[in-house]
C-alpha atoms as a PDB file:
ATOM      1  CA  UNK A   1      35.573  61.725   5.290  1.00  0.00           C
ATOM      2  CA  UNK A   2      36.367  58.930   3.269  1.00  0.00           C
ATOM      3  CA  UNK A   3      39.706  57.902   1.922  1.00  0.00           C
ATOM      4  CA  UNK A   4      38.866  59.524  -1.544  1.00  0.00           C
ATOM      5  CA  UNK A   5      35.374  60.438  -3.071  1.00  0.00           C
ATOM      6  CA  UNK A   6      33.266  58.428  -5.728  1.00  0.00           C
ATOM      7  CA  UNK A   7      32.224  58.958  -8.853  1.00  0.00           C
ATOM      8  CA  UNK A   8      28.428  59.009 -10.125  1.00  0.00           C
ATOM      9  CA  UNK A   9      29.357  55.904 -11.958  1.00  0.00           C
ATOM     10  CA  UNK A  10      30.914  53.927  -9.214  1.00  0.00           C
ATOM     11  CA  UNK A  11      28.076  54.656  -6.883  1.00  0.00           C
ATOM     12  CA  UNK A  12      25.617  53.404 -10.304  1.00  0.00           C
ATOM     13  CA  UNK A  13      27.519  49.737 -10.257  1.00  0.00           C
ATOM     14  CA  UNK A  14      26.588  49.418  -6.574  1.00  0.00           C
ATOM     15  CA  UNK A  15      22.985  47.717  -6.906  1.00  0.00           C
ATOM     16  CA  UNK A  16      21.284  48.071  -3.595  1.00  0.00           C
ATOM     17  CA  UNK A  17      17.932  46.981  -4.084  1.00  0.00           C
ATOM     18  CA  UNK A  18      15.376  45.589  -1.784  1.00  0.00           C
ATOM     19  CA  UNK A  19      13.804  42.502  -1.280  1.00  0.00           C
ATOM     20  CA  UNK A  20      11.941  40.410   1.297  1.00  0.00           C
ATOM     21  CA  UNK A  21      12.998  37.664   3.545  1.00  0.00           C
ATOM     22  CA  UNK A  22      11.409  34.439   3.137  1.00  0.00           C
ATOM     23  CA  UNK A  23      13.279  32.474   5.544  1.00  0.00           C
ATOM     24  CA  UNK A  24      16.142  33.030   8.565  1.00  0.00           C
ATOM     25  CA  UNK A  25      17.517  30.394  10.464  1.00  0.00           C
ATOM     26  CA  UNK A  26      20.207  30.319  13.052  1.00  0.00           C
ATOM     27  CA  UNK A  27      23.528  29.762  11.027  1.00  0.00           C
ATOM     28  CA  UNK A  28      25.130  27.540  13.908  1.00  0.00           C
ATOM     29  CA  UNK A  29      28.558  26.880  12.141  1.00  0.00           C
ATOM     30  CA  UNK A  30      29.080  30.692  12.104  1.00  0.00           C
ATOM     31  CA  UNK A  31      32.282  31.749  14.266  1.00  0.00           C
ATOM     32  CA  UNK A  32      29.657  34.930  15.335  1.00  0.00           C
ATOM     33  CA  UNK A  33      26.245  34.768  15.847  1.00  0.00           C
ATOM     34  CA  UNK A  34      24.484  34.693  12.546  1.00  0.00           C
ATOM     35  CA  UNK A  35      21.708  34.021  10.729  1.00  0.00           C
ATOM     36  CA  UNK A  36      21.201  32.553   7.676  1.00  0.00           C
ATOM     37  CA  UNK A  37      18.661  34.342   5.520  1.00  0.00           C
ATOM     38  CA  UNK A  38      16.937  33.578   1.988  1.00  0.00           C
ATOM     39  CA  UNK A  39      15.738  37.156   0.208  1.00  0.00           C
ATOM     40  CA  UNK A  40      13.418  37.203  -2.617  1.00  0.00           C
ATOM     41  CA  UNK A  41      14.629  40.442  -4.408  1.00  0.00           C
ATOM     42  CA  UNK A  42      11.642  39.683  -7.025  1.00  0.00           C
ATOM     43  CA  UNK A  43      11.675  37.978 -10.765  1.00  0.00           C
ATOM     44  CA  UNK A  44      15.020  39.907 -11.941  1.00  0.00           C
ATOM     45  CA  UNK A  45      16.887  38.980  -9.648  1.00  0.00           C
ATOM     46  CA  UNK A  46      15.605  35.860  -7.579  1.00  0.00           C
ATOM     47  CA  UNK A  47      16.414  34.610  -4.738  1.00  0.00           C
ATOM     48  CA  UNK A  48      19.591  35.468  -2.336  1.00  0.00           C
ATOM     49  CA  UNK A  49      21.157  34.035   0.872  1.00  0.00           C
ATOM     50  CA  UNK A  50      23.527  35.783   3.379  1.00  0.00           C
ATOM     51  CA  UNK A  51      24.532  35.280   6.355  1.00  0.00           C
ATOM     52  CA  UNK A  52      24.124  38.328   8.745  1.00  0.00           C
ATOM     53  CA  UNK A  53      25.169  39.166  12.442  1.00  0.00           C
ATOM     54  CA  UNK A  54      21.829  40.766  13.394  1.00  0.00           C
ATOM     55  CA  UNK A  55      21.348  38.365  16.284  1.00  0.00           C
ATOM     56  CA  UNK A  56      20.992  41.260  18.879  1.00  0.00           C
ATOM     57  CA  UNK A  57      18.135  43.105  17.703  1.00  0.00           C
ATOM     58  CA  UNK A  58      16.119  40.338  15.900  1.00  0.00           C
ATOM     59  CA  UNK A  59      15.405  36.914  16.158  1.00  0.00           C
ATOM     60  CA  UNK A  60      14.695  34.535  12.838  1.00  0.00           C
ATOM     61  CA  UNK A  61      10.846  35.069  13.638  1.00  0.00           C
ATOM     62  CA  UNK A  62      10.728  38.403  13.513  1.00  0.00           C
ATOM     63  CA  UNK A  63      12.916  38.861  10.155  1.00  0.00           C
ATOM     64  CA  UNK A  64      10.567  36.411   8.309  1.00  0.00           C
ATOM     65  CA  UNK A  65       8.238  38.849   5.912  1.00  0.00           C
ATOM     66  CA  UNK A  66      10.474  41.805   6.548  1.00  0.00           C
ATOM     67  CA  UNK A  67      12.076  44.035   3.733  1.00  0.00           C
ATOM     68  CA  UNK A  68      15.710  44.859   3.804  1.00  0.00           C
ATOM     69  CA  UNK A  69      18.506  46.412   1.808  1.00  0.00           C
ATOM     70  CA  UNK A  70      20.798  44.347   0.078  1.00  0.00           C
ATOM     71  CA  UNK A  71      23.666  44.697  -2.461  1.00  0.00           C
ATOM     72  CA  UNK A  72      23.105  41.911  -4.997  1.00  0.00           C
ATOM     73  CA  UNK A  73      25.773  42.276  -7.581  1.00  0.00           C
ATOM     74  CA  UNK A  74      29.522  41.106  -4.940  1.00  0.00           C
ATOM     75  CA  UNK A  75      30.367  38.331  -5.981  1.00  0.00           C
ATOM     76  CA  UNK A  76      29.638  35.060  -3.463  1.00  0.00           C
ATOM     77  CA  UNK A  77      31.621  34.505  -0.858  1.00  0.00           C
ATOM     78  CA  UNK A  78      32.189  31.828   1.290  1.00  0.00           C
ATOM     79  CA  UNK A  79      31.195  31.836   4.786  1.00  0.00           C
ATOM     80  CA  UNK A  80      31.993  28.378   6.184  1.00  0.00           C
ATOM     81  CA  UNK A  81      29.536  25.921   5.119  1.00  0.00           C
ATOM     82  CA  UNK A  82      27.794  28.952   3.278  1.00  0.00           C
ATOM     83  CA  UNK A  83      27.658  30.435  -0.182  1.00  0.00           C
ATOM     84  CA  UNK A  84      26.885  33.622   1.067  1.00  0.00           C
ATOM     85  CA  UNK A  85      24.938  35.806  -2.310  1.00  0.00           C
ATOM     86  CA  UNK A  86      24.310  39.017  -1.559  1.00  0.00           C
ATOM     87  CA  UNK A  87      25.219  41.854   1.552  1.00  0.00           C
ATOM     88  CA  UNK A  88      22.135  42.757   3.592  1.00  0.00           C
ATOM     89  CA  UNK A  89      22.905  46.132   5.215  1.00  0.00           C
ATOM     90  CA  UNK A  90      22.770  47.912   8.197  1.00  0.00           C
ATOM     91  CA  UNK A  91      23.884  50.368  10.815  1.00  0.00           C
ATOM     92  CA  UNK A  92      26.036  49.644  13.867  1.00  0.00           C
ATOM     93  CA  UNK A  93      24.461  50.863  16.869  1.00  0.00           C
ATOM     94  CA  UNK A  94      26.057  52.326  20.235  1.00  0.00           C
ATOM     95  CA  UNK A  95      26.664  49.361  21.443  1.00  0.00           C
ATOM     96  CA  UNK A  96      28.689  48.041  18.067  1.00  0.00           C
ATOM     97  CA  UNK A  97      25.574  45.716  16.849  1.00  0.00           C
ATOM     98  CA  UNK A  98      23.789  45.960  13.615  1.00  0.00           C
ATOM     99  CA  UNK A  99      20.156  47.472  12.922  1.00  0.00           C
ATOM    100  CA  UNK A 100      19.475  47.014   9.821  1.00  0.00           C
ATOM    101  CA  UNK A 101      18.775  49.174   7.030  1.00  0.00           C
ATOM    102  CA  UNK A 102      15.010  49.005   5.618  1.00  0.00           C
ATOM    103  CA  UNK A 103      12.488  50.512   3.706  1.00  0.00           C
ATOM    104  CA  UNK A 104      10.130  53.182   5.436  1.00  0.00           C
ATOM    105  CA  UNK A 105       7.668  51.977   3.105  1.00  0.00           C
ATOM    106  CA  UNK A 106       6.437  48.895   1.510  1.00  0.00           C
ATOM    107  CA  UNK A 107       8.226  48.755  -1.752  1.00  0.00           C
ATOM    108  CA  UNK A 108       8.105  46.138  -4.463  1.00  0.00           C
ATOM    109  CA  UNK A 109      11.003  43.295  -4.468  1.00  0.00           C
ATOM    110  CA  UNK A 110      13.854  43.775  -6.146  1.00  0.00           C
ATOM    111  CA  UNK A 111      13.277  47.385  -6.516  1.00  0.00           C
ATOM    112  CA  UNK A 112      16.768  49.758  -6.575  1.00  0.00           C
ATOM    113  CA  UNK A 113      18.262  52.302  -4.166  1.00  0.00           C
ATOM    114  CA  UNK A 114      17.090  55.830  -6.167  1.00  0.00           C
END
């Protein structure tokens, strides 16, 4: 269990809402491997980038027109060179690498977690 439980209303503010990436590109400054990626989360939100350690179960080829899960309202952070604007998510595996956490359907951009 968690250290304490949420409230309804903390859980609202999170805004996990999908989008699609456009572009992903080995971040090679990153002190892991990373890549970068740009996510169009639709006309309400725009476009994102983030940097994400998903290097073992995807290359930047295969991430290009793929929908993901991403909280778009953290603030940016800087990761090195990068702004980094929203948190694409994911699941660690057995072996302590990321899969990340999608859509089983096709779903419009920018739409949020239900």
């Amino acid at each position: 269990m968690t250290e304490r439980p949420l409230d309804w209303n903390e859980f609202q503010r999170v805004e996990l809402r999908v989008g699609t990436v456009i572009s992903a590109d080995v971040f090679a400054e990153a002190r892991k491997p990373a890549y970068v990626l740009v996510v169009d989360f639709g006309a309400d939100v725009g476009t994102r980038k983030s940097s994400a350690q998903i290097t073992a179960h995807y290359t930047p080829e295969s991430l290009v027109g793929k929908q993901v899960v991403a909280v778009v309202n953290f603030p940016p952070k800087q990761i090195g060179p990068l702004m980094s604007e929203c948190l694409v998510t994911g699941f660690y595996d057995a072996a302590g690498d990321v899969v990340l956490a999608v859509p089983d359907g096709q779903v419009p951009n920018g739409a949020r977690l239900a």
